[in-house]
C-alpha atoms as a PDB file:
ATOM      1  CA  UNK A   1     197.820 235.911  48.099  1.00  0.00           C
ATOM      2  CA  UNK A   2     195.436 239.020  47.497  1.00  0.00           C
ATOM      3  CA  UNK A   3     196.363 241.779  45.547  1.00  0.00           C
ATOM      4  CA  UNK A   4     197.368 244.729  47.428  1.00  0.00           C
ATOM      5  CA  UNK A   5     195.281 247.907  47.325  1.00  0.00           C
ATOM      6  CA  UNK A   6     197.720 250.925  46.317  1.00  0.00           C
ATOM      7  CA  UNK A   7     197.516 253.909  48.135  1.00  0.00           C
ATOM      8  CA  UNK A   8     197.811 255.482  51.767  1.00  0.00           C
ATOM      9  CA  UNK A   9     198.489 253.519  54.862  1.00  0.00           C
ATOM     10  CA  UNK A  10     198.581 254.263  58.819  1.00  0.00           C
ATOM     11  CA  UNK A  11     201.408 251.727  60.591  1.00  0.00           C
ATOM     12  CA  UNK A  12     200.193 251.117  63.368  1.00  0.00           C
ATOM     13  CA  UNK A  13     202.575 252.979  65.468  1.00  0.00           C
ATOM     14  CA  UNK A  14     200.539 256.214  63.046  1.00  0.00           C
ATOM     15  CA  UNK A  15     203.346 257.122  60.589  1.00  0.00           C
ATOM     16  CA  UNK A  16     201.630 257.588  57.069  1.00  0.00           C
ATOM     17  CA  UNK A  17     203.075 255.237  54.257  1.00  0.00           C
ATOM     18  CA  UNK A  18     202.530 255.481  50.764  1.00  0.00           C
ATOM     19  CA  UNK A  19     202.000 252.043  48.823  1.00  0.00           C
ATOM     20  CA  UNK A  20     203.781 252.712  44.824  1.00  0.00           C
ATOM     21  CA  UNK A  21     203.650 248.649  44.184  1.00  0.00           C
ATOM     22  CA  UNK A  22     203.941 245.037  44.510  1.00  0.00           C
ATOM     23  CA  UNK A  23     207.188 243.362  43.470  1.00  0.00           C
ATOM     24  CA  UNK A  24     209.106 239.667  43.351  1.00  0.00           C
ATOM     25  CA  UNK A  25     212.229 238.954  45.162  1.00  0.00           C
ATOM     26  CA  UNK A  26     214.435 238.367  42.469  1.00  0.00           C
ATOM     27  CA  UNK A  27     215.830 234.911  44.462  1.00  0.00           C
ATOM     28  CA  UNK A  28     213.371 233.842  46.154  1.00  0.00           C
ATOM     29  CA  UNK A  29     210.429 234.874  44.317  1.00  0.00           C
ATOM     30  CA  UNK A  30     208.627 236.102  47.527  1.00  0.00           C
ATOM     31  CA  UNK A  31     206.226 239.027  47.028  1.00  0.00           C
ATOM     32  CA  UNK A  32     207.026 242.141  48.670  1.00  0.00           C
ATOM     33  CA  UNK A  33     205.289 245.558  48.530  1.00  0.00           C
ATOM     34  CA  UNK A  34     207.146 248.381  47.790  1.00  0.00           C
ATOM     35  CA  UNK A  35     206.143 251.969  49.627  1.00  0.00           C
ATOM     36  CA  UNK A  36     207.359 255.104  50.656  1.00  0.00           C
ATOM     37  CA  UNK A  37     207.417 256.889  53.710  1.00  0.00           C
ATOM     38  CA  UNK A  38     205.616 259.957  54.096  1.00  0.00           C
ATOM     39  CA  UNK A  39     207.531 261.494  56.604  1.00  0.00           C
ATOM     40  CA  UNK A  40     211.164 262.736  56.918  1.00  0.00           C
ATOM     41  CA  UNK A  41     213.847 259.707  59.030  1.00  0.00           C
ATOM     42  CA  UNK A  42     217.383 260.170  59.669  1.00  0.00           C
ATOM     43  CA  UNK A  43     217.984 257.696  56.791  1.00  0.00           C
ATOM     44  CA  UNK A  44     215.798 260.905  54.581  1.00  0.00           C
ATOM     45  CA  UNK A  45     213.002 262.016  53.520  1.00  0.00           C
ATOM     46  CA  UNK A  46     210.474 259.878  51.904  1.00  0.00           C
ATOM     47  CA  UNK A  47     212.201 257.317  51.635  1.00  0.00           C
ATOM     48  CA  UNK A  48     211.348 253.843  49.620  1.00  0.00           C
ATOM     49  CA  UNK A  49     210.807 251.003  51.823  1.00  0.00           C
ATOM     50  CA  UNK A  50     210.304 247.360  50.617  1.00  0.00           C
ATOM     51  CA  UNK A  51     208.692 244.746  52.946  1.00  0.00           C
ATOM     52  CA  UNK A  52     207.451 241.256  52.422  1.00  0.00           C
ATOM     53  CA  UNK A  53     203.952 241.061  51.514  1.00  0.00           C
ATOM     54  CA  UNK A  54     202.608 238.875  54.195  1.00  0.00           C
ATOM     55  CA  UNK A  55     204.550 240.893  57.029  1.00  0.00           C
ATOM     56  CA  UNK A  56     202.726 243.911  55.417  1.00  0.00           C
ATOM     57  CA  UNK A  57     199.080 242.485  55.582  1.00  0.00           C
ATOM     58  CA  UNK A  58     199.712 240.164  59.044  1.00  0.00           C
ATOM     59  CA  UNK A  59     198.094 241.218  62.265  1.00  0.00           C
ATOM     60  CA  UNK A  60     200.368 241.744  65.401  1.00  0.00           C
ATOM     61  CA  UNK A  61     199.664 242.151  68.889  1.00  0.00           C
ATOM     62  CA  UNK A  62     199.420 245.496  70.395  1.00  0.00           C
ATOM     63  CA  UNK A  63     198.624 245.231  74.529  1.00  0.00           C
ATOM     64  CA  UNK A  64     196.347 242.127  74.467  1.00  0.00           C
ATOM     65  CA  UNK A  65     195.023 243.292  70.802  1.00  0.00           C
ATOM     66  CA  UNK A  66     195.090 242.013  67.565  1.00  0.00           C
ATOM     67  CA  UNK A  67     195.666 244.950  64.970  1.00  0.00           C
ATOM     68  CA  UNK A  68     196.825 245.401  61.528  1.00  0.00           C
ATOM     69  CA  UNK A  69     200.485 246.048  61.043  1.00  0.00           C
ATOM     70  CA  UNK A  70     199.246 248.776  57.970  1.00  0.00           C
ATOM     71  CA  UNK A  71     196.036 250.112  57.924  1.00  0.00           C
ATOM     72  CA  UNK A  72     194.136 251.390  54.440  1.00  0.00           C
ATOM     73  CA  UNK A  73     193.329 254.768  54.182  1.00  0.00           C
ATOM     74  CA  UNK A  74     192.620 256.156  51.367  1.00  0.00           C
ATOM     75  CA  UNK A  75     193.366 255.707  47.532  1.00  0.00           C
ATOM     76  CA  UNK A  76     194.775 258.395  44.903  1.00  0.00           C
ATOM     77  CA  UNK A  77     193.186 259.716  41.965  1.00  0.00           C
ATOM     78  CA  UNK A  78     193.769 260.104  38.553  1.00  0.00           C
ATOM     79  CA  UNK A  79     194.797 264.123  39.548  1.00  0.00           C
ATOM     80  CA  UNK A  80     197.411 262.943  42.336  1.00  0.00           C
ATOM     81  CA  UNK A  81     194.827 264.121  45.170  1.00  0.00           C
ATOM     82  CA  UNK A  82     194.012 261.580  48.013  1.00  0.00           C
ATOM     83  CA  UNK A  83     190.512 260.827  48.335  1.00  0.00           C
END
């Protein structure tokens, strides 16, 4: 599977996710991507979400339309600021 761009995301309900990096179930071996939410729940605030990899880059279905579960936005630089 392609490696996964780090950086901002748009779910495509619009919340803004932050991807921090790829990682291995430790069982299974599955990759999962590892991000943070940008945004406060009523779990907390930014929290750290993990999510299989292929769930992260699938399409779904949206009213008769194919869209991307997580869409790139934009990637950070080496001073922290989103470009």
């Amino acid at each position: 599977m392609k490696k996964i761009q780090l950086g901002r995301y748009r779910h495509y309900k619009g919340k803004f996710y932050q991807v921090i990096a790829e990682a291995r179930h430790s069982e299974t071996l599955e990759e999962m991507v590892v991000y943070q939410a940008l945004y406060k729940t009523k779990f907390g605030k930014n929290l750290l979400w993990v999510r299989p990899k292929k769930m992260f880059l699938e399409e779904i279905v949206i009213d008769g339309k194919k869209v991307k579960r997580f869409r790139f936005v934009s990637v950070r630089t080496r001073s922290g600021m989103l470009q």
